[in-house]
N, C-alpha and C. Protein backbone atom coordinates (compact mmCIF):
# COMPACT_ATOMS: atom_id res chain seq x y z
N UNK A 1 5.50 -14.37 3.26
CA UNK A 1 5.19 -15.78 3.07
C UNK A 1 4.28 -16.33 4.17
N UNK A 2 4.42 -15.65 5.33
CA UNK A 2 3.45 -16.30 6.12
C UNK A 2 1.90 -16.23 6.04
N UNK A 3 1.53 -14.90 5.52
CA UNK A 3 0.26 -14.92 5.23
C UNK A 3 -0.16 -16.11 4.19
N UNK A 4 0.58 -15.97 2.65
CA UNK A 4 0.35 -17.19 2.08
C UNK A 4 0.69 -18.30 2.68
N UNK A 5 1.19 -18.96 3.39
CA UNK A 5 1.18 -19.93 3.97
C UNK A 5 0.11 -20.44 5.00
N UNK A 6 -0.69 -19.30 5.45
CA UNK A 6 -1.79 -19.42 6.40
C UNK A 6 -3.03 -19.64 4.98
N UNK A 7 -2.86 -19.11 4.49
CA UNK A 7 -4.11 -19.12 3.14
C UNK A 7 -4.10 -20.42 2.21
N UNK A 8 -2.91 -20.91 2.76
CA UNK A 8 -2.74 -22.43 1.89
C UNK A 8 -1.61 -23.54 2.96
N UNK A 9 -2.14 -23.99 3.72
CA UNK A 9 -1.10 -24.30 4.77
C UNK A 9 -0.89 -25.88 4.10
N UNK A 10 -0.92 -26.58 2.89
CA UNK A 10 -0.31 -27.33 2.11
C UNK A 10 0.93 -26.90 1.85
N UNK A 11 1.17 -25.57 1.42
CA UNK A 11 2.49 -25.47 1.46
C UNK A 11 3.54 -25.31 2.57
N UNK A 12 3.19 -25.19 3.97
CA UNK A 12 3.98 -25.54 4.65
C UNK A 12 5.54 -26.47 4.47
N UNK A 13 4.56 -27.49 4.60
CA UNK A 13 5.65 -28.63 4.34
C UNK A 13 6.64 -28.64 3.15
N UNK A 14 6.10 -28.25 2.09
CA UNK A 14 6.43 -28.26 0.95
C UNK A 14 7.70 -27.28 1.10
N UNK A 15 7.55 -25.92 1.61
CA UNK A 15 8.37 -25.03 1.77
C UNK A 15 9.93 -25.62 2.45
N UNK A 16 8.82 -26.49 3.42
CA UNK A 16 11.25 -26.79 4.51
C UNK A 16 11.70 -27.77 4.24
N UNK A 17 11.15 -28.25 2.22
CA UNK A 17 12.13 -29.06 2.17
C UNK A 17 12.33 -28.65 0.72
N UNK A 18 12.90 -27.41 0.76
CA UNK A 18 12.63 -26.73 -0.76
C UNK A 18 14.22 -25.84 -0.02
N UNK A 19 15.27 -25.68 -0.77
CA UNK A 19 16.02 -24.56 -0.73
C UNK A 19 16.19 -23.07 -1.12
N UNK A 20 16.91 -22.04 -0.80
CA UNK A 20 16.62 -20.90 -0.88
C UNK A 20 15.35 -20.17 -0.59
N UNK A 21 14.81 -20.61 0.59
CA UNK A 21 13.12 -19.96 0.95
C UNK A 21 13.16 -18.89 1.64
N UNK A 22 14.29 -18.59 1.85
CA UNK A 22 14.57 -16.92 2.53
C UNK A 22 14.81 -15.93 1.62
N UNK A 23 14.81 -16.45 -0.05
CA UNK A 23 14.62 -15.65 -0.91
C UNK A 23 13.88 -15.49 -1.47
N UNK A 24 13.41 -14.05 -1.50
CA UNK A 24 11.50 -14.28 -1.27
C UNK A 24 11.12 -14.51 -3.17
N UNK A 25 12.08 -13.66 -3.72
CA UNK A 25 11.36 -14.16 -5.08
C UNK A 25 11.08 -15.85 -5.43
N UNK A 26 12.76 -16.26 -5.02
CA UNK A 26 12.42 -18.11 -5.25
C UNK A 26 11.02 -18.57 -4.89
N UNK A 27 11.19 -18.13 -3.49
CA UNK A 27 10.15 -18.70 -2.44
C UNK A 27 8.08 -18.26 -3.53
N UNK A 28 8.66 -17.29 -3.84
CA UNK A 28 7.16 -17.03 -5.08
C UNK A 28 6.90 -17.92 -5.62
N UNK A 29 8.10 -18.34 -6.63
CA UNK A 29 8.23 -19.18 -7.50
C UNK A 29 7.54 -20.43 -7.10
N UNK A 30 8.44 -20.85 -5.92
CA UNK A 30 7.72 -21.76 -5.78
C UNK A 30 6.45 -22.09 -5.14
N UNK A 31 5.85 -20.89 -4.66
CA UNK A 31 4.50 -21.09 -4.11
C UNK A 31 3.70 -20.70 -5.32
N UNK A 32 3.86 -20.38 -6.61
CA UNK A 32 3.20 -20.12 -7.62
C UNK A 32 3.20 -22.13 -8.33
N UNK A 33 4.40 -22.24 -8.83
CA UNK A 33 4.25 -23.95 -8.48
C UNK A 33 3.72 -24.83 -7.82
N UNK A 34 3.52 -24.62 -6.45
CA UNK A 34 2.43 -25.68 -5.72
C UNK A 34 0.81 -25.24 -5.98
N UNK A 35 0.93 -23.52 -6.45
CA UNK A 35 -0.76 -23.33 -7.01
C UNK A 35 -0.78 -24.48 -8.26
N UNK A 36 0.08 -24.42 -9.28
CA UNK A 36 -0.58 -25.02 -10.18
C UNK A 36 -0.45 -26.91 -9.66
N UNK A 37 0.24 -27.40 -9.50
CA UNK A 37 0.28 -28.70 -8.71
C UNK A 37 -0.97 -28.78 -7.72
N UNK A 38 -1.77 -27.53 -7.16
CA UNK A 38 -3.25 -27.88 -6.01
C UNK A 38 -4.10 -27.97 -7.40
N UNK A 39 -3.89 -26.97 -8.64
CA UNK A 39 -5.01 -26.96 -9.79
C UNK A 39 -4.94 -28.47 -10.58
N UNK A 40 -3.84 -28.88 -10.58
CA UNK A 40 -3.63 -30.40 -11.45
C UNK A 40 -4.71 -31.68 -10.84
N UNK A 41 -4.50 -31.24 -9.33
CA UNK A 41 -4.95 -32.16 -8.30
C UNK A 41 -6.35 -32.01 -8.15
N UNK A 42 -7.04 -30.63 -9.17
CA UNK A 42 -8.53 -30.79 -8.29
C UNK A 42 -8.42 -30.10 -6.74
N UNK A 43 -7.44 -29.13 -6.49
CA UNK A 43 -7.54 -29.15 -4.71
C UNK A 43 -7.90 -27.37 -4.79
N UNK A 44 -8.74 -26.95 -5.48
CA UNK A 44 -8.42 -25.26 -5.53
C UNK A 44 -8.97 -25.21 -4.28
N UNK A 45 -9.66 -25.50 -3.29
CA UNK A 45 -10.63 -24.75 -2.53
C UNK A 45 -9.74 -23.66 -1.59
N UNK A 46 -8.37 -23.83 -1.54
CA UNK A 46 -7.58 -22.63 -0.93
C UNK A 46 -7.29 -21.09 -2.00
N UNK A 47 -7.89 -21.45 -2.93
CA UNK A 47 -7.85 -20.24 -4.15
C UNK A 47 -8.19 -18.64 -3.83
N UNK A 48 -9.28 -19.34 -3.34
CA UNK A 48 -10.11 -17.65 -2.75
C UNK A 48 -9.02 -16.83 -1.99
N UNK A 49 -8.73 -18.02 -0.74
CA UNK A 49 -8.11 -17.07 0.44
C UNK A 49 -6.81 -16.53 -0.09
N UNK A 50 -6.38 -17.32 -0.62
CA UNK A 50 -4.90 -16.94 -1.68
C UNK A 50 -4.90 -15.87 -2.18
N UNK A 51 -6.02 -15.80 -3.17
CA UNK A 51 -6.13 -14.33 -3.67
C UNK A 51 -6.79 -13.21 -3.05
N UNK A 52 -7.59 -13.63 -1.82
CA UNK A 52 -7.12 -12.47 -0.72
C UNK A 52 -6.03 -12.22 -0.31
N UNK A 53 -5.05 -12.93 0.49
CA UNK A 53 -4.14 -12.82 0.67
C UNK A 53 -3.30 -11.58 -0.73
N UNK A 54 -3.20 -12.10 -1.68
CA UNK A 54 -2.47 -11.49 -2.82
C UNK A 54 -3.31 -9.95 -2.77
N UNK A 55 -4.55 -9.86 -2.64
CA UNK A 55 -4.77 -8.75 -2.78
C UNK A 55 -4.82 -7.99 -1.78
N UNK A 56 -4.62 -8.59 -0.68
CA UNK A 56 -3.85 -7.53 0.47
C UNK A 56 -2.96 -7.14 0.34
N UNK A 57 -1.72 -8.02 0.29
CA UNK A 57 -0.37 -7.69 -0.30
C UNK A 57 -0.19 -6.57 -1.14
N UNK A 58 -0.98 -6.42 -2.12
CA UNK A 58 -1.15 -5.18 -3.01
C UNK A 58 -1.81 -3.82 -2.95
N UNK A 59 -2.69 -4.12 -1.63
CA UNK A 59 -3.38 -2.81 -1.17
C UNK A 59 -2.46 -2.35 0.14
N UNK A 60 -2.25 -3.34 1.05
CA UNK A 60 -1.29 -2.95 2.28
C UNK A 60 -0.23 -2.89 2.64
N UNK A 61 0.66 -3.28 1.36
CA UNK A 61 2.23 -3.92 1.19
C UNK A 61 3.01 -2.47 1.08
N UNK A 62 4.07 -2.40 1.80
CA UNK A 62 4.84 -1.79 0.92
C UNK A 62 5.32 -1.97 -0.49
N UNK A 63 5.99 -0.85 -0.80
CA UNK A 63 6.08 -0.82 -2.39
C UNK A 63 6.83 -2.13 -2.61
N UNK A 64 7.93 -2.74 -2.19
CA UNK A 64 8.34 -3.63 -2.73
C UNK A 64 7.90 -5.00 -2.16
N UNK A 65 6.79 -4.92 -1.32
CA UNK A 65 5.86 -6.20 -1.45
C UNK A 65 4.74 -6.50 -2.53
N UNK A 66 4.23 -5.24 -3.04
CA UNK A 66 3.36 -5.19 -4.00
C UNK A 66 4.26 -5.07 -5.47
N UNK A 67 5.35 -4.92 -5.37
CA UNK A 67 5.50 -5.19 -6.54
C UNK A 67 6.40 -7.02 -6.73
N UNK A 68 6.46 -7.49 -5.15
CA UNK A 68 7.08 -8.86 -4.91
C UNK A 68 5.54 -10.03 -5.58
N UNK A 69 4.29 -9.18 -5.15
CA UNK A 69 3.15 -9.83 -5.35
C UNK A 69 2.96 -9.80 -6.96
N UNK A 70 3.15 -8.97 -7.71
CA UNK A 70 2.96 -8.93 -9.28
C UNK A 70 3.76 -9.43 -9.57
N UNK A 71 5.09 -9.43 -9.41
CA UNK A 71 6.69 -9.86 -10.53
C UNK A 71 6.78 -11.14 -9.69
N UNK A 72 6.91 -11.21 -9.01
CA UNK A 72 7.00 -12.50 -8.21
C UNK A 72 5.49 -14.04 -8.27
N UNK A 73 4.77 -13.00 -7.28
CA UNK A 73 4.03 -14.37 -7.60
C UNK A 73 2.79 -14.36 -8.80
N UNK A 74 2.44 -13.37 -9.30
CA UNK A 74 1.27 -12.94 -10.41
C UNK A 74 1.66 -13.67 -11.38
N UNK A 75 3.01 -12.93 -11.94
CA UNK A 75 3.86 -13.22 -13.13
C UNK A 75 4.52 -14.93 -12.97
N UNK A 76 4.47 -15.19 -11.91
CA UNK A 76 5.05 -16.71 -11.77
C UNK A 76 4.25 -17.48 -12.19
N UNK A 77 3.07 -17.32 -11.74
CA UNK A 77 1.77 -18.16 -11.89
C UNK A 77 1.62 -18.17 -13.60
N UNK A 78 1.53 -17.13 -14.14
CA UNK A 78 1.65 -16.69 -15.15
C UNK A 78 2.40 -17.14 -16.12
N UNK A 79 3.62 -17.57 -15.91
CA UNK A 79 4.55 -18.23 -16.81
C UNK A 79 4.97 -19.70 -16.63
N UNK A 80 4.67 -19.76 -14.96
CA UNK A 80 5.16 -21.59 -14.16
C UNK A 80 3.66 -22.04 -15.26
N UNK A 81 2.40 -21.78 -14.79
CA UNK A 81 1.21 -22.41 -15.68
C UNK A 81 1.51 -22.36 -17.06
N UNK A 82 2.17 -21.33 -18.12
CA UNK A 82 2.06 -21.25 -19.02
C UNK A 82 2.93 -22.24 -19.82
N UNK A 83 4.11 -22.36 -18.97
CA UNK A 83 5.41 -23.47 -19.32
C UNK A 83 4.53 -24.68 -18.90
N UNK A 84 3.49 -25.20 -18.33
CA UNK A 84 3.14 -26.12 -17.99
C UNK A 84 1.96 -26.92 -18.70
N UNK A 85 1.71 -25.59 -19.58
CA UNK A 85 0.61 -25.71 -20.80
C UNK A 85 -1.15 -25.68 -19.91
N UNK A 86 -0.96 -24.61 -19.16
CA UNK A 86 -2.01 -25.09 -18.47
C UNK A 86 -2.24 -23.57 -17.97
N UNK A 87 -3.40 -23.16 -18.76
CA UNK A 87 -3.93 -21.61 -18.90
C UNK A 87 -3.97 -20.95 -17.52
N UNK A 88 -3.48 -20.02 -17.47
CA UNK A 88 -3.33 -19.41 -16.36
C UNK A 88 -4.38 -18.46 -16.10
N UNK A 89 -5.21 -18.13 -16.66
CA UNK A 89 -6.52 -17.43 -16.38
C UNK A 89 -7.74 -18.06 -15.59
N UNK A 90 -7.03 -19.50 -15.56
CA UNK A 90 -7.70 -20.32 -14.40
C UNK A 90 -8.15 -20.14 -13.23
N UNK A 91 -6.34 -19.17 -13.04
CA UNK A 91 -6.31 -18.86 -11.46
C UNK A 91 -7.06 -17.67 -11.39
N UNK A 92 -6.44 -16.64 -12.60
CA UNK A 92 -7.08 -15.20 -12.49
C UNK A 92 -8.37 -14.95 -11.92
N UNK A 93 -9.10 -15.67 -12.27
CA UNK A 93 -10.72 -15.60 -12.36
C UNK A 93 -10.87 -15.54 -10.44
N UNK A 94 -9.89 -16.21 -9.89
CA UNK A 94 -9.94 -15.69 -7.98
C UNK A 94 -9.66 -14.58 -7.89
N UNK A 95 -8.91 -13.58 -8.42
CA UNK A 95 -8.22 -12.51 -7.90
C UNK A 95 -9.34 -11.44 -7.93
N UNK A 96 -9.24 -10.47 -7.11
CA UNK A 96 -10.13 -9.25 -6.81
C UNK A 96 -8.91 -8.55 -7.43
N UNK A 97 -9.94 -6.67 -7.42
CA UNK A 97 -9.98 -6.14 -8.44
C UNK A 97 -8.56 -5.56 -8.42
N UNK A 98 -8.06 -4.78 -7.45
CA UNK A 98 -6.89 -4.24 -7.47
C UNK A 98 -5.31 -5.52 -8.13
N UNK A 99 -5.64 -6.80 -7.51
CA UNK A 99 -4.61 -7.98 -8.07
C UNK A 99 -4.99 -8.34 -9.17
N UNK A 100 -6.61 -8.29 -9.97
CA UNK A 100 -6.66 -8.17 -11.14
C UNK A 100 -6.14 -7.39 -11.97
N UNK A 101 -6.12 -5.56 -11.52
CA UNK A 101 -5.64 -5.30 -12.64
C UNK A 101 -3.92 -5.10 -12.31
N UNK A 102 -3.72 -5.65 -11.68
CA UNK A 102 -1.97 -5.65 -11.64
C UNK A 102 -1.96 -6.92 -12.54
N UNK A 103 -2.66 -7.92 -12.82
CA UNK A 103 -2.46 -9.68 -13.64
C UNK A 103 -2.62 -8.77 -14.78
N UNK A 104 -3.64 -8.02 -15.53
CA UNK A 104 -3.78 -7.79 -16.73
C UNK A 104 -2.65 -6.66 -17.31
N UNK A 105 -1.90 -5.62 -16.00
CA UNK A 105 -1.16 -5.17 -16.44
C UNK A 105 0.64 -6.09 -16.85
N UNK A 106 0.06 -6.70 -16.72
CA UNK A 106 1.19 -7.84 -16.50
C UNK A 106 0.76 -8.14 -18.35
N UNK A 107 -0.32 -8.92 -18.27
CA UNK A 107 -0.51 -9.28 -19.64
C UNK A 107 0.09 -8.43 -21.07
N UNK A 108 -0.88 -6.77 -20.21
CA UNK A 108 -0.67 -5.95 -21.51
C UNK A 108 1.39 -5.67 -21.82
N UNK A 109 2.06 -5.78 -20.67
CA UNK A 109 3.21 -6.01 -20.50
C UNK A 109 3.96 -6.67 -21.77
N UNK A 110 3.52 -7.92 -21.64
CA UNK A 110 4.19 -8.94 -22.22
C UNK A 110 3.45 -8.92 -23.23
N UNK A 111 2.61 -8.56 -24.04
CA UNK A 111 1.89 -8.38 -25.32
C UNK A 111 2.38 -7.12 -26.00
N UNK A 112 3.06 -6.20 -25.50
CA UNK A 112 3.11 -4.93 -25.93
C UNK A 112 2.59 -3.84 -25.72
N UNK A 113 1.33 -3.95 -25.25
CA UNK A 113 0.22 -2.99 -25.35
C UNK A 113 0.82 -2.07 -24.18
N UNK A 114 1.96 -2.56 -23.18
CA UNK A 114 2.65 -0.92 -22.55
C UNK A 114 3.41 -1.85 -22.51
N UNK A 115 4.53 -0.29 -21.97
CA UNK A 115 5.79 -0.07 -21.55
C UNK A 115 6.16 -0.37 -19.89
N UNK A 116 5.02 -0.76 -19.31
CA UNK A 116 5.30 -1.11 -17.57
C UNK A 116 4.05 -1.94 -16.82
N UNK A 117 4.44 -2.16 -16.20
CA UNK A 117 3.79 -3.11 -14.95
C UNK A 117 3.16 -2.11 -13.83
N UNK A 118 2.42 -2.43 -13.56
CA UNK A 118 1.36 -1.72 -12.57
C UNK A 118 1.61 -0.12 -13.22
N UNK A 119 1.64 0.38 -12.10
CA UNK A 119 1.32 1.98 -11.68
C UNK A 119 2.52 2.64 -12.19
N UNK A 120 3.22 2.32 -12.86
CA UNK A 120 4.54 2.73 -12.67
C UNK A 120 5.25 3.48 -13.72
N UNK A 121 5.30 4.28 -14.32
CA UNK A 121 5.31 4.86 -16.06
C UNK A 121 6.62 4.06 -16.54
């Protein structure tokens, strides 16, 4: 969380007055929520670094940070925007290539088109 929090330091605040933030999936959740609340607002210009951030996470993470970065915050974004009626390919269009194709394996996921998420048979 701290890297995303340096890549979007709006959520700071937002975070210590939010419960369960030592659980990192919640804590996704809800930093996938304040993305779409910066997109409502017109405020993307922290987008880029974000999805650097995310795509570090996925090249330098251990295994269960990179898969905290897809199921957690990919897939959050993914469904918090989608419950919100508010296309989530919005965000996609920041992500570089390796967090791209973890978002589309996500897609083909939930469409059918496989049986798993990332790399993983």
């Amino acid at each position: 969380m701290p890297l995303l929090i340096e890549a979007c330091p709006s959520y700071r605040e937002v975070s210590r007055q939010l419960p369960d933030e030592d659980l990192l999936y919640v804590a996704l959740g809800h930093f996938a929520d304040h993305l779409l609340e910066l997109h409502q607002q017109h405020q993307t210009d922290v987008f880029p670094a974000v999805a650097q951030v995310i795509e570090r996470l996925h090249i330098e993470g251990e295994h269960y940070v990179q898969e905290a970065a897809t199921i957690g915050l990919l897939e959050g974004i993914q469904n918090g925007w989608s419950d919100k009626k508010v296309d989530p390919e919005l965000f996609a269009r920041y992500l570089l290539p390796v967090s791209l194709k973890r978002w589309q394996s996500l897609n083909d996921f939930w469409s059918g088109k496989s049986k798993s998420v990332g790399d993983r048979p």
